[in-house]
Protein backbone atom coordinates (compact mmCIF):
# COMPACT_ATOMS: atom_id res chain seq x y z
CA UNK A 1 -12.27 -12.01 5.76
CA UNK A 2 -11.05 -12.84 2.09
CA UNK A 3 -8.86 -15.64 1.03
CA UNK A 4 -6.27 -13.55 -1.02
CA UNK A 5 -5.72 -17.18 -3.00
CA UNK A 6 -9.20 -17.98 -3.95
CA UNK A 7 -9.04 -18.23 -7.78
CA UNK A 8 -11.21 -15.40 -7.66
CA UNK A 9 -10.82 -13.17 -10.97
CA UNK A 10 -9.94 -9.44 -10.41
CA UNK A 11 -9.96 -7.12 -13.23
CA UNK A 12 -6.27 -5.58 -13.72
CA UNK A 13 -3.88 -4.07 -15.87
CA UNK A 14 -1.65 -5.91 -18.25
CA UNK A 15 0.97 -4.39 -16.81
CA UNK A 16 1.71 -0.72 -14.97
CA UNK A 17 2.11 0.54 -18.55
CA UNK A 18 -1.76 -0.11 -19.27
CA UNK A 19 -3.21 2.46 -16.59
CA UNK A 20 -3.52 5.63 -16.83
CA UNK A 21 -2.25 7.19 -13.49
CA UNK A 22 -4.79 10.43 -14.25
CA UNK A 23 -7.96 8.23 -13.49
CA UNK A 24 -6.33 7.65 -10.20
CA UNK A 25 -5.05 11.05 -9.32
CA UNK A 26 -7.43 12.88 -11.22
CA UNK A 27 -6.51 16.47 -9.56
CA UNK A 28 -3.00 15.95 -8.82
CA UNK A 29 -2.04 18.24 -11.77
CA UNK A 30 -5.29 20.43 -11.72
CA UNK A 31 -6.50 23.45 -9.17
CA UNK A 32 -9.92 23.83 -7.93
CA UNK A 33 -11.75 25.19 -10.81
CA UNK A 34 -10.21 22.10 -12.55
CA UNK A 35 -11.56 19.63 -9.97
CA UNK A 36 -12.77 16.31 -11.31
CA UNK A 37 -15.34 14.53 -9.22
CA UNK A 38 -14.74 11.46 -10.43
CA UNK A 39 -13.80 7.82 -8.61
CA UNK A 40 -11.92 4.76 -10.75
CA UNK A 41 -11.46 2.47 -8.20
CA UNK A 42 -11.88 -1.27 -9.97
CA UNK A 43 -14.80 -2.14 -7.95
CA UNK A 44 -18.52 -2.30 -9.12
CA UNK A 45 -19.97 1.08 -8.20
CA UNK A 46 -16.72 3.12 -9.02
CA UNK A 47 -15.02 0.57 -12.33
CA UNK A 48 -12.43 1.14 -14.43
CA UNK A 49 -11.74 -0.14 -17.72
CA UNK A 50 -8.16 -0.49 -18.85
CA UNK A 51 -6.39 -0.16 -21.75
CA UNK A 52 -5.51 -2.68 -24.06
CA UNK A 53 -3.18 -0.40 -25.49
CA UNK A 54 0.20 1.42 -23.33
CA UNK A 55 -0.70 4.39 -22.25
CA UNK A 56 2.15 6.97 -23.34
CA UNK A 57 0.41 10.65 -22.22
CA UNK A 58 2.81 12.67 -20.13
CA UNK A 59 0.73 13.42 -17.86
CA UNK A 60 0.11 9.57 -16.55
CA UNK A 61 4.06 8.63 -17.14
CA UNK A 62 4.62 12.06 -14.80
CA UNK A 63 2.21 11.12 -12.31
CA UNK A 64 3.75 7.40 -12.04
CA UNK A 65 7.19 8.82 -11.85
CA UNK A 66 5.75 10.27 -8.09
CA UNK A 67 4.14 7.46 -7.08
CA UNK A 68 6.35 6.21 -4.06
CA UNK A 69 4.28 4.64 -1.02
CA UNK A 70 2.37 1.49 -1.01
CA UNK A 71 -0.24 0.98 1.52
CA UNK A 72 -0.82 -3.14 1.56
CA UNK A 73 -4.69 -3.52 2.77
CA UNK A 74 -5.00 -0.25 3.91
CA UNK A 75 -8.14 -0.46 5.61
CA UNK A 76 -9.95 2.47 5.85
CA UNK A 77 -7.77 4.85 4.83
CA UNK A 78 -6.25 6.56 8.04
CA UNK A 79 -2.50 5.90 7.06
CA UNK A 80 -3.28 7.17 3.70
CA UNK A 81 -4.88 10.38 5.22
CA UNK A 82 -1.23 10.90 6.86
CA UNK A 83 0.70 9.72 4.49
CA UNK A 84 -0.75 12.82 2.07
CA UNK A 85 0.26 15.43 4.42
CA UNK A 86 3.41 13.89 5.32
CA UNK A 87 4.79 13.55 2.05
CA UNK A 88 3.12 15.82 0.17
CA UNK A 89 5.96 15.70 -2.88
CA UNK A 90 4.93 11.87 -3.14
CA UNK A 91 2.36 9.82 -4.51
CA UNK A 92 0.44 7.24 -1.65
CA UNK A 93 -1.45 4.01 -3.44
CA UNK A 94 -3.43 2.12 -0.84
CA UNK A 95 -4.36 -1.07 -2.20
CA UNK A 96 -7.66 -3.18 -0.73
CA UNK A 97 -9.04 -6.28 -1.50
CA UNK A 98 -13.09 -5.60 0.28
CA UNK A 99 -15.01 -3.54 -2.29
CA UNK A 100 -17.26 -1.74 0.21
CA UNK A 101 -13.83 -0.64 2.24
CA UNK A 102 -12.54 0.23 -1.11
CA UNK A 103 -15.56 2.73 -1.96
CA UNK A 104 -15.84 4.46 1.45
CA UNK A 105 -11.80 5.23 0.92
CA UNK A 106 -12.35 6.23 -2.28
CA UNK A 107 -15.38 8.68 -1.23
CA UNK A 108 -13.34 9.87 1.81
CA UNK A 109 -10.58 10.92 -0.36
CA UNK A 110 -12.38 12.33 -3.38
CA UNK A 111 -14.17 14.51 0.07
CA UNK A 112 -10.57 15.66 1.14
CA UNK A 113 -10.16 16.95 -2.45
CA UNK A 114 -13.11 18.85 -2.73
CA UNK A 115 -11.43 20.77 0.25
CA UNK A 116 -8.40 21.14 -1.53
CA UNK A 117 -6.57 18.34 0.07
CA UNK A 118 -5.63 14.64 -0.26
CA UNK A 119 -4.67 15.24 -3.85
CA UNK A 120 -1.75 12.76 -3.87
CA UNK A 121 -3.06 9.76 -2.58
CA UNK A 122 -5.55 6.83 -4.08
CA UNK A 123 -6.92 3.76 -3.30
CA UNK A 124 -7.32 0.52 -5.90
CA UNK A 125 -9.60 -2.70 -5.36
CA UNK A 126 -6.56 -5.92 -6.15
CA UNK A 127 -5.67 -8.50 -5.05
CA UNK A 128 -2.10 -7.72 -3.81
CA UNK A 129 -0.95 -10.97 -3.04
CA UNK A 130 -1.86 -12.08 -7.25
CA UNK A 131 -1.79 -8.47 -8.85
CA UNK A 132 1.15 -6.12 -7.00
CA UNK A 133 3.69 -6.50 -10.27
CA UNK A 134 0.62 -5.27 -12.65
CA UNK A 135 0.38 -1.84 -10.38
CA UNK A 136 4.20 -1.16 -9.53
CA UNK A 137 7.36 -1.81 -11.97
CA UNK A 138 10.72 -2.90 -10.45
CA UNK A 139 12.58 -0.55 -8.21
CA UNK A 140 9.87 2.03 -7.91
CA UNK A 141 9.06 2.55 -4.43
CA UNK A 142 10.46 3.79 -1.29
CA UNK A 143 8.06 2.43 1.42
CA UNK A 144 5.67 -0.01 1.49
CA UNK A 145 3.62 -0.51 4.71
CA UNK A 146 1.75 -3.20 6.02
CA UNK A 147 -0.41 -2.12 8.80
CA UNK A 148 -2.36 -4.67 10.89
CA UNK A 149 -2.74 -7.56 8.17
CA UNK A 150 -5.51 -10.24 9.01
CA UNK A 151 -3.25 -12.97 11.01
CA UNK A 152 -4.71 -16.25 9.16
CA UNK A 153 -4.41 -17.83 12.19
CA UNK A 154 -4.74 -21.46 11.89
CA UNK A 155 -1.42 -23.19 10.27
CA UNK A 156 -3.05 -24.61 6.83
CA UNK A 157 -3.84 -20.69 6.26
CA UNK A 158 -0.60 -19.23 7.28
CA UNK A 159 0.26 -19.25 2.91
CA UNK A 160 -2.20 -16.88 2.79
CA UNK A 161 -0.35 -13.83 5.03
CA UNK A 162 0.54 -10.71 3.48
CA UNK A 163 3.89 -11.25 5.01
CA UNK A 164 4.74 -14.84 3.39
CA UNK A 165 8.14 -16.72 2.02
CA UNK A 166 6.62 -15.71 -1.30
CA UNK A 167 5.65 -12.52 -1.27
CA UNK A 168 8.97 -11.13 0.63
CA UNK A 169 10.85 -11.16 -2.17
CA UNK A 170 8.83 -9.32 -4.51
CA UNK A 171 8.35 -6.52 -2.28
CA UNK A 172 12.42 -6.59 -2.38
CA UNK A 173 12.18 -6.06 -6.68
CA UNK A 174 9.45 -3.31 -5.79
CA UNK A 175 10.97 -1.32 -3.45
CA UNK A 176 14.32 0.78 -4.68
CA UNK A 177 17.81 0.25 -3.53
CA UNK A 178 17.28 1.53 0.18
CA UNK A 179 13.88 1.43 0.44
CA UNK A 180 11.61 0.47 3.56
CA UNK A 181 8.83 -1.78 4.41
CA UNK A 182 7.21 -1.12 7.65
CA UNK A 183 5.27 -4.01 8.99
CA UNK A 184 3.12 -3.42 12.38
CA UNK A 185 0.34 -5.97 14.41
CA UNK A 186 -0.95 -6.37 17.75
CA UNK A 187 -0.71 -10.25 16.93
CA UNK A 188 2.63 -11.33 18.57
CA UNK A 189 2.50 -14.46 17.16
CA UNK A 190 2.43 -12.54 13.59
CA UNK A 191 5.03 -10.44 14.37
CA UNK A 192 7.63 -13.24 15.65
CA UNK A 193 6.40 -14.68 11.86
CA UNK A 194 6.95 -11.35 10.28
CA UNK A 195 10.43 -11.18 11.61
CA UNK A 196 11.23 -14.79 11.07
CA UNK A 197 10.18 -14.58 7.07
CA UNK A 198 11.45 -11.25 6.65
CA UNK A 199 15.35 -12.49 8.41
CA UNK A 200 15.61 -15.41 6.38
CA UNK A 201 15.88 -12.77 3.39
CA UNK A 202 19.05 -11.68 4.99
CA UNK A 203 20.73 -11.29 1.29
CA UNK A 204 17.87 -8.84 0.63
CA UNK A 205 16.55 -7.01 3.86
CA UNK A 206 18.42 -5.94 6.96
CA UNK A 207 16.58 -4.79 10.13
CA UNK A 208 16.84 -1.31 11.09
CA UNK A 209 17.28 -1.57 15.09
CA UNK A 210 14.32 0.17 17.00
CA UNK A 211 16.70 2.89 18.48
CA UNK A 212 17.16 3.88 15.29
CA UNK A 213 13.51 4.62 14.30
CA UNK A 214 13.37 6.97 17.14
CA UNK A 215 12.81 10.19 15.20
CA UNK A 216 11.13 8.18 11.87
CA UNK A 217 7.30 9.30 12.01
CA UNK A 218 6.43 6.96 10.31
CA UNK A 219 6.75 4.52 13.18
CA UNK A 220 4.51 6.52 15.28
CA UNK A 221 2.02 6.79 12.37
CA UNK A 222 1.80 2.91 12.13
CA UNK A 223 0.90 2.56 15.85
CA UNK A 224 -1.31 5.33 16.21
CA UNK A 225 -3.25 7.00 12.83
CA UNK A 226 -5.11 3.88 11.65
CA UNK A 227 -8.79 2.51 12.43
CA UNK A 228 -7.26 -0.20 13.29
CA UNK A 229 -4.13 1.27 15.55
CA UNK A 230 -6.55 3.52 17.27
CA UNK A 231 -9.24 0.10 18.09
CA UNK A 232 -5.39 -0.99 19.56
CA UNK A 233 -5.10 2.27 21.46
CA UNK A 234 -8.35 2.15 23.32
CA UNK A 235 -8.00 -1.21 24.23
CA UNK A 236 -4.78 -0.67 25.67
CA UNK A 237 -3.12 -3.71 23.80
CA UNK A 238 0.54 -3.56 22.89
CA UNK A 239 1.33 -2.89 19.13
CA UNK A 240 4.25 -4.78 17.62
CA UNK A 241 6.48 -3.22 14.45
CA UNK A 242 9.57 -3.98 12.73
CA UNK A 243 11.64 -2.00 10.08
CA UNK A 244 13.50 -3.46 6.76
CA UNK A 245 15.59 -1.54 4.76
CA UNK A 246 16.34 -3.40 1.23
CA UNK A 247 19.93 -4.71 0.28
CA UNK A 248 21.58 -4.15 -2.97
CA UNK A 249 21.97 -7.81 -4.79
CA UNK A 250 25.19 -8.14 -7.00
CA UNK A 251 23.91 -10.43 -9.84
């Protein structure tokens, strides 16, 4: 496990306007005879270096324009994997804080591309819970999911959850007028958290009732096409989500 508040330096961007979305999606915009075998991920074997300078190529402004889904700790990639054929007009980041996680996601995607696939989706070593505003600018998602976080059981630890009375409200400035986060565990304890942190942000998140998420996929992607959702499965342990859909603020 990592402690997402160890004052442990990450390299990152300046801001989202210092990378250059191309080293992430480096055949979003190019066909096969085009394809670049070539991994940025911000971890030792696979590093990137950015720019001290904004990056104003069309290209990378294009690409960022697309880039929709945010996949908090996504493990080892099997919600990513889904999300690219799901929404293939969108761009998936999956964001992971263990560098050797980080590099077999980043192999297993840069394999789906060699087969012509999994061209819209990445994966970034951060910190999420220090380095999310130096990725995404205000307003610029539609879903961010959160897929089996580590609990942090024991109380003096609980500041460290992914789901936390600090980091709710950024993912509110993140995510666009409408936009969802999807939260699943099989920790019940995390979930009654989950729920209890996300409905004290009543002014900025609503609950979407489960009857509603019926038809959404996505729901049934949570609970079923990660590593983690299908170690779940097998052991025939319950799976516990929850839905928010962001509120317009009137400042």
């Amino acid at each position: 496990h990592c402690n997402p508040l160890a004052d442990n330096f990450m390299i990152h961007p300046l801001s989202p306007d210092y990378i250059d979305w191309e080293l992430h999606y480096p055949n979003y915009y190019s066909d096969q005879e085009g394809f670049k075998k070539e991994l940025h991920l911000n971890t030792k074997k696979y590093p990137i270096k950015y720019s001290e300078n904004k990056i104003l190529s069309e290209k990378s402004v294009a690409i960022s324009k697309h880039l929709k889904i945010l996949d908090i700790g996504c493990g080892y990639g099997g919600l990513l994997v889904w999300l690219s054929e799901h929404f293939k007009d969108k761009l998936a980041l999956g964001l992971e804080i263990r560098e050797k996680v980080t590099n077999y996601v980043g192999e297993r995607i840069l394999s789906m591309q060699q087969n012509g696939t999994g061209k819209n989706i990445s994966v970034v070593k951060t910190n999420a819970m220090k380095y999310l505003p130096n990725y995404i600018t205000k307003h610029q998602l539609e879903m961010i999911f959160i897929c089996f976080p580590d609990p942090h059981f024991k109380k003096r630890n609980w500041r460290r959850r992914i789901v936390s009375y600090s980091t709710v409200p950024l993912y509110w400035y993140l995510l666009q007028e409408g936009g969802l986060i999807y939260i699943v565990t099989d920790v019940y304890d995390y979930y009654v958290w989950a729920v209890k942190v996300m409905d004290t942000y009543k002014t900025l998140f609503e609950r979407i009732p489960d009857d509603e998420l019926s038809s959404d996929p996505c729901v049934t992607a949570i609970k079923t096409s990660t590593e983690e959702a299908k170690k779940v499965e097998r052991s025939n342990s319950p799976a516990y989500s929850c839905v928010y859909k962001t509120i317009p603020v009137e400042f």
